[in-house]
C-alpha atoms as a PDB file:
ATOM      1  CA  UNK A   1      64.834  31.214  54.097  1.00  0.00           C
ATOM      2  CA  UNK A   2      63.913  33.907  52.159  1.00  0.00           C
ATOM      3  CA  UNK A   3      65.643  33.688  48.325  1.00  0.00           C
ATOM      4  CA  UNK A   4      64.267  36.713  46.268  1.00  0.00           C
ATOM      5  CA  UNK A   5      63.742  40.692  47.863  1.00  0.00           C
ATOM      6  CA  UNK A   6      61.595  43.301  46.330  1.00  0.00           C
ATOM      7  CA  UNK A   7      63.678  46.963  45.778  1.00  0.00           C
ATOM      8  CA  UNK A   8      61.618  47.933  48.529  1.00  0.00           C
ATOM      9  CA  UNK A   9      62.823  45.129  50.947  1.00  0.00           C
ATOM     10  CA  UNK A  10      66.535  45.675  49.559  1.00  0.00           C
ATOM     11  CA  UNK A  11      66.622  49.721  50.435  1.00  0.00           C
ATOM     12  CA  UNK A  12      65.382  48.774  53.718  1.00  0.00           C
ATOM     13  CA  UNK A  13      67.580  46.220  54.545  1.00  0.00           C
ATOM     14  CA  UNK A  14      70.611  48.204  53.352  1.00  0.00           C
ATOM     15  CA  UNK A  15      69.361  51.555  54.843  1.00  0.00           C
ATOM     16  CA  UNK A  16      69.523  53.350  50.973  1.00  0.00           C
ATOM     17  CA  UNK A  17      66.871  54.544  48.620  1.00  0.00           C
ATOM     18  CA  UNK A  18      64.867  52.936  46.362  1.00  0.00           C
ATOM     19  CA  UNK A  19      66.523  55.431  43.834  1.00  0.00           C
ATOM     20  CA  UNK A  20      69.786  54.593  44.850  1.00  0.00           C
ATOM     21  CA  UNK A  21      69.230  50.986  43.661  1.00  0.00           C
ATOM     22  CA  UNK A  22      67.682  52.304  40.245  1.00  0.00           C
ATOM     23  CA  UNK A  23      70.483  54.232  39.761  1.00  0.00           C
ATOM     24  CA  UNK A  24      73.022  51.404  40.165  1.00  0.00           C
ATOM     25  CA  UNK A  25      70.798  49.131  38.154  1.00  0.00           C
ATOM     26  CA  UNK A  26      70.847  51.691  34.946  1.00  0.00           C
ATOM     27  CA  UNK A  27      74.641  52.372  35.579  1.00  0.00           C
ATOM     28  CA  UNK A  28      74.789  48.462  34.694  1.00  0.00           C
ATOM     29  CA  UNK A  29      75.842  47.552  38.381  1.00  0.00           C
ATOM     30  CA  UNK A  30      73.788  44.489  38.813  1.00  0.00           C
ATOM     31  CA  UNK A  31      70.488  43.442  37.807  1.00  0.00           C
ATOM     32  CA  UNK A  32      67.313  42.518  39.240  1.00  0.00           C
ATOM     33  CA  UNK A  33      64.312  40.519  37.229  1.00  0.00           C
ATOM     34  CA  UNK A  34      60.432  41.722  37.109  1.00  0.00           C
ATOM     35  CA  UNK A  35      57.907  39.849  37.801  1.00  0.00           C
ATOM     36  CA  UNK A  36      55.046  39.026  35.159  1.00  0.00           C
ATOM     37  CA  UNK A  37      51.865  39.548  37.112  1.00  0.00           C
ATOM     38  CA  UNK A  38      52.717  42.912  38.687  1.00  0.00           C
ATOM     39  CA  UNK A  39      55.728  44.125  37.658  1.00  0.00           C
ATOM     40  CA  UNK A  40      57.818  44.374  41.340  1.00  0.00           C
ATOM     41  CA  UNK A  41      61.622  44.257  40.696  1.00  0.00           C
ATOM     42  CA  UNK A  42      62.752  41.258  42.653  1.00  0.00           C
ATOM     43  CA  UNK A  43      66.700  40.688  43.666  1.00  0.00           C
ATOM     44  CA  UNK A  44      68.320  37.265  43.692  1.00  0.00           C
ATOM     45  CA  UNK A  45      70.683  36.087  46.590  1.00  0.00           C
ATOM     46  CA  UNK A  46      73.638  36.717  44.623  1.00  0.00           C
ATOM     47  CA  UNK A  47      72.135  40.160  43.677  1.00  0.00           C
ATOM     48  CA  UNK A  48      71.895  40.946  47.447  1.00  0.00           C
ATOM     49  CA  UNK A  49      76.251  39.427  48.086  1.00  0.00           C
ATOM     50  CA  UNK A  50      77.020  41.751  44.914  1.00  0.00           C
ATOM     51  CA  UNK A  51      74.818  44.910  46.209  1.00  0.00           C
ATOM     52  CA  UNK A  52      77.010  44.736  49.466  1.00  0.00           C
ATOM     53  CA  UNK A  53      79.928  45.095  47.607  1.00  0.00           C
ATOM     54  CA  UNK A  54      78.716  47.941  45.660  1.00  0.00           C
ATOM     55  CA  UNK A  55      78.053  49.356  48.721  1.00  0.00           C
ATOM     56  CA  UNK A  56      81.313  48.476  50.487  1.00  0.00           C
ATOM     57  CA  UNK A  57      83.189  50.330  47.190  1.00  0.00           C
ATOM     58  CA  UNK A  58      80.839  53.565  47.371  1.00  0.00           C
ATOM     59  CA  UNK A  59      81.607  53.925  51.514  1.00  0.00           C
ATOM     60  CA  UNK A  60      85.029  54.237  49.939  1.00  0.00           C
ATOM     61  CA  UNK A  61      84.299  56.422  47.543  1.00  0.00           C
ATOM     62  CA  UNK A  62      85.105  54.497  44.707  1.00  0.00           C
ATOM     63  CA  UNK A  63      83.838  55.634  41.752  1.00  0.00           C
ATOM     64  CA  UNK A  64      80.026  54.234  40.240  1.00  0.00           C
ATOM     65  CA  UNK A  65      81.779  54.346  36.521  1.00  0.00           C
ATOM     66  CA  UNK A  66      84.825  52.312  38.424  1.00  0.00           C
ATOM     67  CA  UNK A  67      82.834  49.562  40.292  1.00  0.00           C
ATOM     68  CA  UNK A  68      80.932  47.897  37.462  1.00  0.00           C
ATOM     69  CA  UNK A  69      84.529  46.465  35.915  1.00  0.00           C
ATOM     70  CA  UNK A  70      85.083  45.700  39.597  1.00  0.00           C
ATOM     71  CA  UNK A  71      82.087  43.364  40.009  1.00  0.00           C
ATOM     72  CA  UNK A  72      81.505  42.223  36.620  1.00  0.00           C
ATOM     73  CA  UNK A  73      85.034  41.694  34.376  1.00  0.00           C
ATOM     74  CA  UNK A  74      87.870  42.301  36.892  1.00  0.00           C
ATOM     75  CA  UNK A  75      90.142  39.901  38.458  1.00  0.00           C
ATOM     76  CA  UNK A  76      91.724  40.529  41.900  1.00  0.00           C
ATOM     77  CA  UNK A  77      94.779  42.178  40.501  1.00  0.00           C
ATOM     78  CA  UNK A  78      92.938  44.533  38.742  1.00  0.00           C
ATOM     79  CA  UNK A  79      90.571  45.271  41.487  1.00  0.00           C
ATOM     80  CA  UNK A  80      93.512  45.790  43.885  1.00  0.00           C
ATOM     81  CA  UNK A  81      95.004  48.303  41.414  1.00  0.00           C
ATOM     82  CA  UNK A  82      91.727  50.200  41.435  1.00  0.00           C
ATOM     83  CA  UNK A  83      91.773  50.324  44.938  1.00  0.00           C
ATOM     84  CA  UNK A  84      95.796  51.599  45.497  1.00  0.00           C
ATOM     85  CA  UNK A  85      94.724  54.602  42.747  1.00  0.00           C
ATOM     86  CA  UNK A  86      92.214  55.594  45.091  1.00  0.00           C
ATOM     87  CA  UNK A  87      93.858  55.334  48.248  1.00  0.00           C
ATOM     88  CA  UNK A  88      97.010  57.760  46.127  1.00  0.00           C
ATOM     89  CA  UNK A  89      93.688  60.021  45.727  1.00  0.00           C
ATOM     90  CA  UNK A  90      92.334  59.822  49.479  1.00  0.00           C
ATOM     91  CA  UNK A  91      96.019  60.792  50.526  1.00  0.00           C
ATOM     92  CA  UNK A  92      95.877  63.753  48.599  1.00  0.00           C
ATOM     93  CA  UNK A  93      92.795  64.967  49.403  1.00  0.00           C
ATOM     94  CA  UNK A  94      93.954  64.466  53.304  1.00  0.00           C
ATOM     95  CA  UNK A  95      97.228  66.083  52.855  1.00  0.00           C
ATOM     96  CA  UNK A  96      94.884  69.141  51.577  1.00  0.00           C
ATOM     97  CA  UNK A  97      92.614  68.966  54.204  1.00  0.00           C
ATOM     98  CA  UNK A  98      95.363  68.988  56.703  1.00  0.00           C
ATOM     99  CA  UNK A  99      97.000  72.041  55.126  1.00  0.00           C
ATOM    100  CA  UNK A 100      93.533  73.660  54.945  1.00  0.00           C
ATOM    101  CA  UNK A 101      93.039  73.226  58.444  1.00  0.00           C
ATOM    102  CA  UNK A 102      96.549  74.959  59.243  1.00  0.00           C
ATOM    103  CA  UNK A 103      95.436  77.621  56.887  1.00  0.00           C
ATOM    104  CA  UNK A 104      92.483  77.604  59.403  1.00  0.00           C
ATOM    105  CA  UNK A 105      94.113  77.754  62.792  1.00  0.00           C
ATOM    106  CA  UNK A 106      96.181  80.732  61.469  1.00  0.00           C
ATOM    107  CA  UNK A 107      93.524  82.436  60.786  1.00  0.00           C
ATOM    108  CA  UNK A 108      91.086  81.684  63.694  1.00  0.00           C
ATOM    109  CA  UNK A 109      94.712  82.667  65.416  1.00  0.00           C
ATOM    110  CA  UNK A 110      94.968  86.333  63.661  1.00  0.00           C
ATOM    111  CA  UNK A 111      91.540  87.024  64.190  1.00  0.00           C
ATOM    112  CA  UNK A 112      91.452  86.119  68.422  1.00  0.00           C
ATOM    113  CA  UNK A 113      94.791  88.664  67.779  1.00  0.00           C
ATOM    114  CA  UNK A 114      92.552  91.320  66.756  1.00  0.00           C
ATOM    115  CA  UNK A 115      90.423  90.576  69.672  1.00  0.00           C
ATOM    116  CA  UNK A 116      92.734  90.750  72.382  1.00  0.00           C
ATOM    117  CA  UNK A 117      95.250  92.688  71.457  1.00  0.00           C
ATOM    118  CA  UNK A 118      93.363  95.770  69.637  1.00  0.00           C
ATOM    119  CA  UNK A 119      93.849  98.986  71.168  1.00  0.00           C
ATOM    120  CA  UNK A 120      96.265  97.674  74.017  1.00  0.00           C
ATOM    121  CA  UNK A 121     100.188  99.013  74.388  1.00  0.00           C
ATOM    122  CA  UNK A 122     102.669  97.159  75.371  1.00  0.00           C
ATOM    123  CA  UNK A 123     106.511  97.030  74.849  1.00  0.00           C
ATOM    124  CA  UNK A 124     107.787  94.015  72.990  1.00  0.00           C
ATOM    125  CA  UNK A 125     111.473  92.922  70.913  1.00  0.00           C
ATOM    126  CA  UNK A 126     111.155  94.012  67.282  1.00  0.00           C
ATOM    127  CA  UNK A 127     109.481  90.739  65.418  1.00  0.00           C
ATOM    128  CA  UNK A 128     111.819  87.939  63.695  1.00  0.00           C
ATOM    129  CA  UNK A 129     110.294  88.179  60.044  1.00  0.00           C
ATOM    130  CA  UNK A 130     111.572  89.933  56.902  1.00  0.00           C
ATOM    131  CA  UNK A 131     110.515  92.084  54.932  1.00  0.00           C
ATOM    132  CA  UNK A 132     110.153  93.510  51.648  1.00  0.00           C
ATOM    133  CA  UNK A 133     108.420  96.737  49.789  1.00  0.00           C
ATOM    134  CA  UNK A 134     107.748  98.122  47.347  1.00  0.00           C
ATOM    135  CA  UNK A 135     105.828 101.764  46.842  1.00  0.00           C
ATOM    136  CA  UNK A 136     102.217 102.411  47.701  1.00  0.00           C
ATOM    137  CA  UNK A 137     100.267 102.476  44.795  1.00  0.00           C
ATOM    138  CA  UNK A 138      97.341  99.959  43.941  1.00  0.00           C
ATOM    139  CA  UNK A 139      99.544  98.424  41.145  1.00  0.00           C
ATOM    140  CA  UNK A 140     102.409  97.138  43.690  1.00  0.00           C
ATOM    141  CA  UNK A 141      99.479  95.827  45.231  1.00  0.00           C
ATOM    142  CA  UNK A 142      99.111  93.954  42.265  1.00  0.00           C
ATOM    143  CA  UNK A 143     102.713  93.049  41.226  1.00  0.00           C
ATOM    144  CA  UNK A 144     102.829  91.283  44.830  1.00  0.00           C
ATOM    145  CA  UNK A 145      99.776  88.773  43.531  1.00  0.00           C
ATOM    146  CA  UNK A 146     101.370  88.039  40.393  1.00  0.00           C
ATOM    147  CA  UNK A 147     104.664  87.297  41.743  1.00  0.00           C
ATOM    148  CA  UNK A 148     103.851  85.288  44.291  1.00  0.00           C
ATOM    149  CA  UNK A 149     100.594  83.659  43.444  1.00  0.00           C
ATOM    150  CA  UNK A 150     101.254  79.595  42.369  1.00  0.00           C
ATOM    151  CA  UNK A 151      98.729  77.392  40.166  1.00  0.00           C
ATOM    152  CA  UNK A 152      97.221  75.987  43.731  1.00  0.00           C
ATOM    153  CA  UNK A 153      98.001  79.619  45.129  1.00  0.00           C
ATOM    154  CA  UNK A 154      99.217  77.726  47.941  1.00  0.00           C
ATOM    155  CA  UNK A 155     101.847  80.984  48.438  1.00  0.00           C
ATOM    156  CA  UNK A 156      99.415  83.432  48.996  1.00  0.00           C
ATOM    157  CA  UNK A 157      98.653  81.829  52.023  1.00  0.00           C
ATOM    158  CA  UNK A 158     102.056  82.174  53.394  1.00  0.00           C
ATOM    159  CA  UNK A 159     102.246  86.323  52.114  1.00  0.00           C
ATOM    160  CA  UNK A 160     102.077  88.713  55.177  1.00  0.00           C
ATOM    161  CA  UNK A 161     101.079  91.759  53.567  1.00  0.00           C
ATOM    162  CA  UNK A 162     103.148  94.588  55.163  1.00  0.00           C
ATOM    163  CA  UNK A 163     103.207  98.935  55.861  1.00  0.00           C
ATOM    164  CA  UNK A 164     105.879 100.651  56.436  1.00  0.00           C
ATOM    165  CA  UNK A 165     105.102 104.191  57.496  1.00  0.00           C
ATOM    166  CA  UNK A 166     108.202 106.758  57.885  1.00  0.00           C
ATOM    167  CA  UNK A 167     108.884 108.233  61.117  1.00  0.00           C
ATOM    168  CA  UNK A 168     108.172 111.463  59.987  1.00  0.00           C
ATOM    169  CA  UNK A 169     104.721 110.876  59.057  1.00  0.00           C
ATOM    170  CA  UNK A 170     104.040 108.814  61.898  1.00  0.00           C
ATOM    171  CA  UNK A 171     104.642 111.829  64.054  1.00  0.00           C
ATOM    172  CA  UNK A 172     103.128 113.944  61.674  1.00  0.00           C
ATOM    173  CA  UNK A 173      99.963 112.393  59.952  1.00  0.00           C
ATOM    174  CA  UNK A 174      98.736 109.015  62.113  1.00  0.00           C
ATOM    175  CA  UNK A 175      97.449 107.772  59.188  1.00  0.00           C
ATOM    176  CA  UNK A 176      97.890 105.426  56.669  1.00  0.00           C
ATOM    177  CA  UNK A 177      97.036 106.885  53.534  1.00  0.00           C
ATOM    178  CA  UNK A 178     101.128 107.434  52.470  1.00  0.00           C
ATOM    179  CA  UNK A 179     102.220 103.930  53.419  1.00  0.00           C
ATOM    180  CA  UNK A 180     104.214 101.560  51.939  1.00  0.00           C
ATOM    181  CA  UNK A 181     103.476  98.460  50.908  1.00  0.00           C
ATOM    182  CA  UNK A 182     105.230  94.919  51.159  1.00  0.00           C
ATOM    183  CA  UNK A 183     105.270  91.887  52.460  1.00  0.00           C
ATOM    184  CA  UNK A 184     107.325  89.592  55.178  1.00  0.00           C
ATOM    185  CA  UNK A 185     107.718  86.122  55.934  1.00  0.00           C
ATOM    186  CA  UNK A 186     108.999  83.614  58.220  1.00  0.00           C
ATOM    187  CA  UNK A 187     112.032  82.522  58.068  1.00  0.00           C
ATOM    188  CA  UNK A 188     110.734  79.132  57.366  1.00  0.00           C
ATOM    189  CA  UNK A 189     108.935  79.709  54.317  1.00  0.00           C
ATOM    190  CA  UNK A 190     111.536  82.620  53.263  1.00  0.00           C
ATOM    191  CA  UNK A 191     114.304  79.552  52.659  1.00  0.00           C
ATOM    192  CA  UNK A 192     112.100  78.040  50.439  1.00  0.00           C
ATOM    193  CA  UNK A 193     112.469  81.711  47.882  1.00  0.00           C
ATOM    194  CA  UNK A 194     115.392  81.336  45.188  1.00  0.00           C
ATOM    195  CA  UNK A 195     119.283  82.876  47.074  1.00  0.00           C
ATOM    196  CA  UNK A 196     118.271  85.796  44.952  1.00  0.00           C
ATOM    197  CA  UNK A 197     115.299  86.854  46.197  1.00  0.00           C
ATOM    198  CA  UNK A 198     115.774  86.042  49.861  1.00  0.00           C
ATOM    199  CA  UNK A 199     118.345  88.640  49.727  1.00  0.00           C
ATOM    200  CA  UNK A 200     116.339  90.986  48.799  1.00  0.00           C
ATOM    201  CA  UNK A 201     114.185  91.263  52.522  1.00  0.00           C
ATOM    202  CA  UNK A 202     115.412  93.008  55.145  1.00  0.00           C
ATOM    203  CA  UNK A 203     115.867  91.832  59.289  1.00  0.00           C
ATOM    204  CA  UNK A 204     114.302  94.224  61.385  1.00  0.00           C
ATOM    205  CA  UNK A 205     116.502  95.669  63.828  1.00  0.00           C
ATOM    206  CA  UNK A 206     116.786  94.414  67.378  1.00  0.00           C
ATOM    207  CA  UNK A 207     115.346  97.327  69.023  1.00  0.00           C
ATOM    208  CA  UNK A 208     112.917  97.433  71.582  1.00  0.00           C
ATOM    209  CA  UNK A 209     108.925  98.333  69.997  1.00  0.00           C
ATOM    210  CA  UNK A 210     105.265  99.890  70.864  1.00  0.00           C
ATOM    211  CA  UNK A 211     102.848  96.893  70.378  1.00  0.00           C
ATOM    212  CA  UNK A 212      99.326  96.892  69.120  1.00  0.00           C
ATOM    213  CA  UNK A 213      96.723  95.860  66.971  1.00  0.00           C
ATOM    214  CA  UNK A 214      94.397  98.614  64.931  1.00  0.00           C
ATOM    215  CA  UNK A 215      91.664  98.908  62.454  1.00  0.00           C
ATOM    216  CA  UNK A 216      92.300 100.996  58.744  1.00  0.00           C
ATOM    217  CA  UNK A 217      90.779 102.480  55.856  1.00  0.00           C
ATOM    218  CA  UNK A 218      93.793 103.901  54.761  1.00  0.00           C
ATOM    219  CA  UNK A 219      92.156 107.232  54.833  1.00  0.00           C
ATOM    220  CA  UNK A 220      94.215 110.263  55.487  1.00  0.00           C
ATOM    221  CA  UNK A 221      92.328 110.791  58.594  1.00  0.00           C
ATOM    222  CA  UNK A 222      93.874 110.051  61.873  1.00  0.00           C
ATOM    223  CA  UNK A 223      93.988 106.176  63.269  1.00  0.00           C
ATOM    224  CA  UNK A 224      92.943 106.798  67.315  1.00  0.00           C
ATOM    225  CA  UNK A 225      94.845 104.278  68.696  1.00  0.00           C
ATOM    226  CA  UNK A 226      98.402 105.926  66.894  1.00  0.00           C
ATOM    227  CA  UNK A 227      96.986 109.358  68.594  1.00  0.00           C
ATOM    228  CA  UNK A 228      96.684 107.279  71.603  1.00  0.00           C
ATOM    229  CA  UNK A 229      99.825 105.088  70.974  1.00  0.00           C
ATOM    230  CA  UNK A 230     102.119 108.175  70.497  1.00  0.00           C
ATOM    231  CA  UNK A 231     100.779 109.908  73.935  1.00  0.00           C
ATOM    232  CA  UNK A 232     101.398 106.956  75.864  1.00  0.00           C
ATOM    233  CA  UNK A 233     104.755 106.149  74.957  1.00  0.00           C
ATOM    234  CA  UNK A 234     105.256 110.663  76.222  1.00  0.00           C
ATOM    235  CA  UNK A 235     104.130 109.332  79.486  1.00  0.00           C
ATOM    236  CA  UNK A 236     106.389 106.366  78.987  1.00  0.00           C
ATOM    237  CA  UNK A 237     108.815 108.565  78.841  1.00  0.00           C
ATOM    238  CA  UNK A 238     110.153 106.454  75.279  1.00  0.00           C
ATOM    239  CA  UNK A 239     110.631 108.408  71.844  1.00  0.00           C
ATOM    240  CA  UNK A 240     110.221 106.915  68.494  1.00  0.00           C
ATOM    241  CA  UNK A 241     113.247 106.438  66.490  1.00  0.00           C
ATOM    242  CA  UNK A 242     112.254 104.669  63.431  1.00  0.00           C
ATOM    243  CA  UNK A 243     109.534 103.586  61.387  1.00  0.00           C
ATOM    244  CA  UNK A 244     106.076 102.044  62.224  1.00  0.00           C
ATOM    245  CA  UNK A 245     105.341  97.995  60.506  1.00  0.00           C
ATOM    246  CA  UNK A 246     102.300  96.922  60.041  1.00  0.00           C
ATOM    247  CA  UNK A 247     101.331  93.290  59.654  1.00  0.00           C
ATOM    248  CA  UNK A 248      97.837  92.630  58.531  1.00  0.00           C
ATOM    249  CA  UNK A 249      95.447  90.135  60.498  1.00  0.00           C
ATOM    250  CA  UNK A 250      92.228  90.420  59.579  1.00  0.00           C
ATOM    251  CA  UNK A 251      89.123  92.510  57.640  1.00  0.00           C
ATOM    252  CA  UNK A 252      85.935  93.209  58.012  1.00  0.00           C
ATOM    253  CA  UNK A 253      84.182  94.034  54.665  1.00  0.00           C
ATOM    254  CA  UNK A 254      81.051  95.458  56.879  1.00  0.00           C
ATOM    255  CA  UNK A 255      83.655  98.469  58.809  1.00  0.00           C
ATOM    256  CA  UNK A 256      85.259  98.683  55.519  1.00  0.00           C
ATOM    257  CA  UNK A 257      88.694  97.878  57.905  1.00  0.00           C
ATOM    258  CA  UNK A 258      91.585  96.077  57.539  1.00  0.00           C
ATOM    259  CA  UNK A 259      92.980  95.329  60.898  1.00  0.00           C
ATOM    260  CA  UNK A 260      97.011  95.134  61.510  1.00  0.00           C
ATOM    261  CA  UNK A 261      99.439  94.005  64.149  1.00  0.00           C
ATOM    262  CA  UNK A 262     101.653  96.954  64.317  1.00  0.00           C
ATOM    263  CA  UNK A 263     105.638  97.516  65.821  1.00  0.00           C
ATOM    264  CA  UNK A 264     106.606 101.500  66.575  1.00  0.00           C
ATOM    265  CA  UNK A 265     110.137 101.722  66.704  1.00  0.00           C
ATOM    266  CA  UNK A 266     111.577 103.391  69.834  1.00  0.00           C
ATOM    267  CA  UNK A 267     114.728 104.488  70.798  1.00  0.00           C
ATOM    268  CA  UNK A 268     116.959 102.694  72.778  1.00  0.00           C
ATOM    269  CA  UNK A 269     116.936 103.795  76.744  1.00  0.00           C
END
């Protein structure tokens, strides 16, 4: 049986680098002893029982600066300490990933929204949400982020920037260069808000809606699709009555676009 491995033999057995073991040797991780005539590190049996605990710690991502107290000065109460920290740590780090990969979905959602729905009409129940504006100037813009953005600015996830666009200008302008601007959210995370502040968005009324998704610059040049919206609710034979939401989706920094899920309000047949 063989009793002593060169660093060479111990990478390969253990599928790691030859660098990897210098490294834990200088962090003070366990030891190995150099020959006289030609230098070679050699590792000891117990060298080789202690480097597969190292490695068993690391595949957990323990810590290199925790693991040498692990296998040098710590008894098994203290190593199972060690350990419950850094299973609190691999719970957070899931719960984040978990609520980054909703974040993900509802994107991945918003942007197969754009896809499908851009440029088609349909008539659809006015959407559950609330809202809440303010006016339309780049500095409400930036009154939304401060009020709503938290130290993990896990709430800016959860704001649906909003338009509002008057009826008048609707019919007037198709454009978005006059809009207002505000947010909405589900009723979910709305109960969350202080009483106060909940009161302060608005239920959409039940009324029946033009449905589509479009692309802005929030130029005061037409938007296409309203032109086209507005004609095809004439051959619908529907009229507007009320304002036009938009709910953004999506942007594309390329078009210079920002594209919205939008509800024209009609009047009731």
């Amino acid at each position: 049986m063989k009793y002593t491995w060169t660093i060479g033999e111990m990478a390969k057995l253990f599928d790691v680098s030859t660098d990897t073991l210098r490294y834990y040797e200088k962090a003070g991780l366990f030891s190995s002893v150099r020959h006289g005539d030609n230098g070679y590190r050699y590792y000891s049996y117990d060298d080789l029982v202690r480097l597969m605990d190292i490695l068993l710690f690391r595949s957990m991502e323990v810590a290199v600066k925790d693991i040498r107290p692990m296998v040098t000065t710590m008894d098994l109460g203290d190593i199972k300490q060690l350990l419950l920290q850094n299973d609190r740590l691999v719970a957070e780090r899931i719960e984040a990933l978990v609520r980054q990969r909703a974040l993900l979905a509802q994107m991945i959602a918003q942007y197969e929204l754009c896809e499908q729905q851009f440029g088609k009409f349909s008539l659809v129940p006015a959407p559950a949400f609330k809202c809440k504006f303010w006016g339309g100037q780049e500095e409400d813009l930036l009154q939304i982020i401060r009020q709503y953005k938290k130290p993990d600015r896990s709430w800016l996830h959860h704001v649906r920037y909003t338009l509002l666009l008057p009826q008048d200008q609707l019919l007037s302008r198709q454009s978005f260069d006059s809009a207002q601007i505000g947010i909405s959210f589900e009723e979910e995370i709305l109960s969350k808000l202080e009483i106060a502040e909940q009161q302060q968005f608005a239920a959409l009324p039940a009324r029946e809606c033009l449905y589509t998704v479009l692309g802005t610059d929030y130029s005061g040049r037409e938007t296409a699709i309203l032109v086209k919206a507005l004609a095809w609710l004439q051959e619908q034979g529907r009229q507007v009555e009320g304002p036009l939401l938009g709910r953004y989706l999506a942007s594309v920094h390329k078009d210079s676009l920002d594209y919205y899920e939008i509800w024209i309000f009609l009047h009731s047949t």
